[in-house]
C-alpha atoms as a PDB file:
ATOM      1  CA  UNK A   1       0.000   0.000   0.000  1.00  0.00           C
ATOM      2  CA  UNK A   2       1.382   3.729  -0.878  1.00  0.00           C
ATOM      3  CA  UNK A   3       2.183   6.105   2.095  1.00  0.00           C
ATOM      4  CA  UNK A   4       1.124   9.027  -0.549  1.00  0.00           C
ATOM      5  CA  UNK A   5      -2.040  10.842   1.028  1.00  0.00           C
ATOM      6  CA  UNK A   6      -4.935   9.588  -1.511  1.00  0.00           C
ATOM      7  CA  UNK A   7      -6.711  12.638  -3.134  1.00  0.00           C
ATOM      8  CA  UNK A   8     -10.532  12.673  -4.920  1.00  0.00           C
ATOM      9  CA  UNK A   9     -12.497  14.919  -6.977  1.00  0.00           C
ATOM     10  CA  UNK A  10     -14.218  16.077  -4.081  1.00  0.00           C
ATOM     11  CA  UNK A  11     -10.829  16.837  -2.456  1.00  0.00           C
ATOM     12  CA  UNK A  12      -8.556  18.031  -4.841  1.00  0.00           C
ATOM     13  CA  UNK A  13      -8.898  22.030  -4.413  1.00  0.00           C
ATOM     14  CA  UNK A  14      -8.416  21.924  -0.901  1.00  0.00           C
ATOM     15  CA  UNK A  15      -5.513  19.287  -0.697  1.00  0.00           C
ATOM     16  CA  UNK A  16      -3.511  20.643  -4.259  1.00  0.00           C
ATOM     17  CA  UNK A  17      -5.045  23.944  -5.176  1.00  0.00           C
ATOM     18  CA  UNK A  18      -5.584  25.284  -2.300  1.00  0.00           C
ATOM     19  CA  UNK A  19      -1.974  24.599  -0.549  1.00  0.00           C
ATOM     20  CA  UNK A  20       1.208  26.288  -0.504  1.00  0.00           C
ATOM     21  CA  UNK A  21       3.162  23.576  -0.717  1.00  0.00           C
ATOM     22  CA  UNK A  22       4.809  22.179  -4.073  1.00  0.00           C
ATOM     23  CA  UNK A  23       2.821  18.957  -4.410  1.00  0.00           C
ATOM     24  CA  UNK A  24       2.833  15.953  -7.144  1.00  0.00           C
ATOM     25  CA  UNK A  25      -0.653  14.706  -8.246  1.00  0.00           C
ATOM     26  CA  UNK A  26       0.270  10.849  -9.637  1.00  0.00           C
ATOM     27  CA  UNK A  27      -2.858  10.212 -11.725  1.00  0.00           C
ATOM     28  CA  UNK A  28      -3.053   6.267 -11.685  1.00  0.00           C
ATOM     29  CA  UNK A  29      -5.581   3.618 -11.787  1.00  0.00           C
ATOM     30  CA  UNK A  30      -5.819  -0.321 -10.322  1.00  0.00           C
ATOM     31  CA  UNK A  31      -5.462  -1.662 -13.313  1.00  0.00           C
ATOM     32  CA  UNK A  32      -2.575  -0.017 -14.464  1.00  0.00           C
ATOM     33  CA  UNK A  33       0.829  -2.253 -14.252  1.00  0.00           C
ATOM     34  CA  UNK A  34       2.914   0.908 -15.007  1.00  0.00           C
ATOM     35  CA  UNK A  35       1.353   2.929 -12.441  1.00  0.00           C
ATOM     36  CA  UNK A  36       2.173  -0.015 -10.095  1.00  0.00           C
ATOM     37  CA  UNK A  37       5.567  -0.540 -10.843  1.00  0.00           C
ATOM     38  CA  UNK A  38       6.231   3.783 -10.708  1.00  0.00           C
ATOM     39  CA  UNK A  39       4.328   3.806  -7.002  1.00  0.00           C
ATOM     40  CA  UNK A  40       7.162   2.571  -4.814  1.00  0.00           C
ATOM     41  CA  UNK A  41       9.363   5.254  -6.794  1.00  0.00           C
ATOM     42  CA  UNK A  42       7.486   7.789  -5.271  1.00  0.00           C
ATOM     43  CA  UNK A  43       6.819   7.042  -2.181  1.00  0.00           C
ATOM     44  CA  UNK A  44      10.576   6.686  -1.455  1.00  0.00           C
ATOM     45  CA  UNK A  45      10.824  10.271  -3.207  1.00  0.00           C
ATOM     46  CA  UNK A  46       8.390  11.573  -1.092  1.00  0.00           C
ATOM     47  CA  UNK A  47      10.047   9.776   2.430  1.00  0.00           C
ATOM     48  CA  UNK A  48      13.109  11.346   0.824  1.00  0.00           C
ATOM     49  CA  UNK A  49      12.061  14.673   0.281  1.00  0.00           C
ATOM     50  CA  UNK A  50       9.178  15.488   2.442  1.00  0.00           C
ATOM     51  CA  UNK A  51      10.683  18.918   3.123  1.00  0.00           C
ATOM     52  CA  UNK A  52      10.206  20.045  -0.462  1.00  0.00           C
ATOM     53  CA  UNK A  53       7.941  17.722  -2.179  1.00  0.00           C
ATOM     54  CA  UNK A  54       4.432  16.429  -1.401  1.00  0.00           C
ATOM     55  CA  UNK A  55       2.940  13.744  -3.282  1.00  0.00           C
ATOM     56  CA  UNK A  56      -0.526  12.620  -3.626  1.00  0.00           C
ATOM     57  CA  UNK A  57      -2.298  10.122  -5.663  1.00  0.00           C
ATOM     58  CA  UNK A  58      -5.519  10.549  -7.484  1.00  0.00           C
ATOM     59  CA  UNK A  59      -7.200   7.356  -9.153  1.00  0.00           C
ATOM     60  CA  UNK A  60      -8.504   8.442 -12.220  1.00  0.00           C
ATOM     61  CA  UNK A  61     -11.395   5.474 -12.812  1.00  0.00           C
ATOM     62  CA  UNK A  62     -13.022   6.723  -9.738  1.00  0.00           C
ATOM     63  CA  UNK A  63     -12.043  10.680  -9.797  1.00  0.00           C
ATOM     64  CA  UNK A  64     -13.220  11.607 -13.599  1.00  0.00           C
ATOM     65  CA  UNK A  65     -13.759  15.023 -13.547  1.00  0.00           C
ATOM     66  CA  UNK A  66      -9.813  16.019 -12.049  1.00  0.00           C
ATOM     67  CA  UNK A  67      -8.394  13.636 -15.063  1.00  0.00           C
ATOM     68  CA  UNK A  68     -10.828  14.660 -17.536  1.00  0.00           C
ATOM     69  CA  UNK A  69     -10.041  18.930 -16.120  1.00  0.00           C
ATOM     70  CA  UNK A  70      -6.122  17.991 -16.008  1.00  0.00           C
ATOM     71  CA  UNK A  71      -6.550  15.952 -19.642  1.00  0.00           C
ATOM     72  CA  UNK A  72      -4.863  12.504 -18.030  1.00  0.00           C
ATOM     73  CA  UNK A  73      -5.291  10.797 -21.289  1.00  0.00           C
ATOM     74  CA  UNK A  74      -2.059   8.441 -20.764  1.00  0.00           C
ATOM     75  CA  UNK A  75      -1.218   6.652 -17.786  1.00  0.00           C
ATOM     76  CA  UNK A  76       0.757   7.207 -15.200  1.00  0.00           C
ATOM     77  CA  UNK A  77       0.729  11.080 -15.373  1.00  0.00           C
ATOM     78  CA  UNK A  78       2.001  13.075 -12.732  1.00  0.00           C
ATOM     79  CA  UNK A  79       1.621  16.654 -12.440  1.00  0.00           C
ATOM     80  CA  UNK A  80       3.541  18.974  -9.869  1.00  0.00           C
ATOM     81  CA  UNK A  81       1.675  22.048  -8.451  1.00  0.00           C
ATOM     82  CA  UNK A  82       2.450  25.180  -7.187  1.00  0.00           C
ATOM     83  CA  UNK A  83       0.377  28.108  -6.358  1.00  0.00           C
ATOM     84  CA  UNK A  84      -2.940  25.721  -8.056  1.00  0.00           C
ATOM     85  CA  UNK A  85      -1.148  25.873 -11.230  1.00  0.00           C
ATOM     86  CA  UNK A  86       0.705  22.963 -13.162  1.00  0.00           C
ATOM     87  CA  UNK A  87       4.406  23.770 -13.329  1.00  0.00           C
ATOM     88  CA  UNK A  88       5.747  20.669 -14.519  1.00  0.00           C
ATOM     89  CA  UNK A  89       4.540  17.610 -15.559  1.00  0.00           C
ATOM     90  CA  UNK A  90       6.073  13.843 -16.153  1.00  0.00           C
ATOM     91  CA  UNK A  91       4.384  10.775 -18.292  1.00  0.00           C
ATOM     92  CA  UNK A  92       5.022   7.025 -17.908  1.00  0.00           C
ATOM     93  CA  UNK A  93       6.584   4.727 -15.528  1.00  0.00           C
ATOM     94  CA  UNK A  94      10.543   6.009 -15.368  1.00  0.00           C
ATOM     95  CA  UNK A  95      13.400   4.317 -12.887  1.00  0.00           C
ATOM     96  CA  UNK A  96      13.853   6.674  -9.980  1.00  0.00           C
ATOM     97  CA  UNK A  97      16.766   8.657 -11.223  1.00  0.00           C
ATOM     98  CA  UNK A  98      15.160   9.418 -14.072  1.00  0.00           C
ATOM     99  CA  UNK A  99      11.984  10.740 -12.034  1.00  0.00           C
ATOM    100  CA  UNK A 100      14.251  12.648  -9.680  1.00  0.00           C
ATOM    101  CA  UNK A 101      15.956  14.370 -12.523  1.00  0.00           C
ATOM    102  CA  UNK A 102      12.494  15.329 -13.871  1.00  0.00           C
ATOM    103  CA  UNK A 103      11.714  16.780 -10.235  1.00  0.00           C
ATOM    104  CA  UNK A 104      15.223  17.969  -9.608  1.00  0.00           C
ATOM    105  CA  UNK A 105      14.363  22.060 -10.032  1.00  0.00           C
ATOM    106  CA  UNK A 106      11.697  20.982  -7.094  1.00  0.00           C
ATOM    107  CA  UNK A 107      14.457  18.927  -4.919  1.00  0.00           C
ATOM    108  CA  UNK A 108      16.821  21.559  -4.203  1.00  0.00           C
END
């Protein structure tokens, strides 16, 4: 089971838009074996960098209207907010280097 806070429609303004914090959405679903494989990555990035990073996770079979708003249309999508607005955002299953290199401008 992920330690990454699990986020829904109904939560997702208070929890991503509303916060100051930087914070990674990973849009994923059950079935997904990439999404599986990619959710160990990141919760050891977020045990590893708590102090900058947040990461939540948002399934997008039982959330539709925060993929359809965000246009998830490939799986797993992460997006990283700040201020309620998408400032990056990372596609597919990657090894963890690879990840943190995507999220390094976030990680200093």
């Amino acid at each position: 089971m992920s330690s990454a806070k699990d986020v829904t429609d109904a939560t997702f303004a208070d929890e991503v838009l509303n916060s100051k914090d930087t914070i990674m959405v990973d849009f994923w679903a059950e079935w997904c074996g990439p999404c599986r494989a990619v959710s160990p990555i990141l919760d050891q990035i977020a045990s590893e960098h708590s102090d900058k990073i947040k990461i939540v996770k948002l399934n997008v079979d039982d959330n539709p209207q925060m993929a359809m708003k965000y246009q998830i249309t490939s799986i797993p999508a992460m997006k990283v907010f700040r201020g309620g607005e998408v400032v990056k955002t990372v596609i597919g299953a990657k090894p963890k280097p690879a990840i943190e290199a995507d999220l390094a401008e976030f990680l200093v």
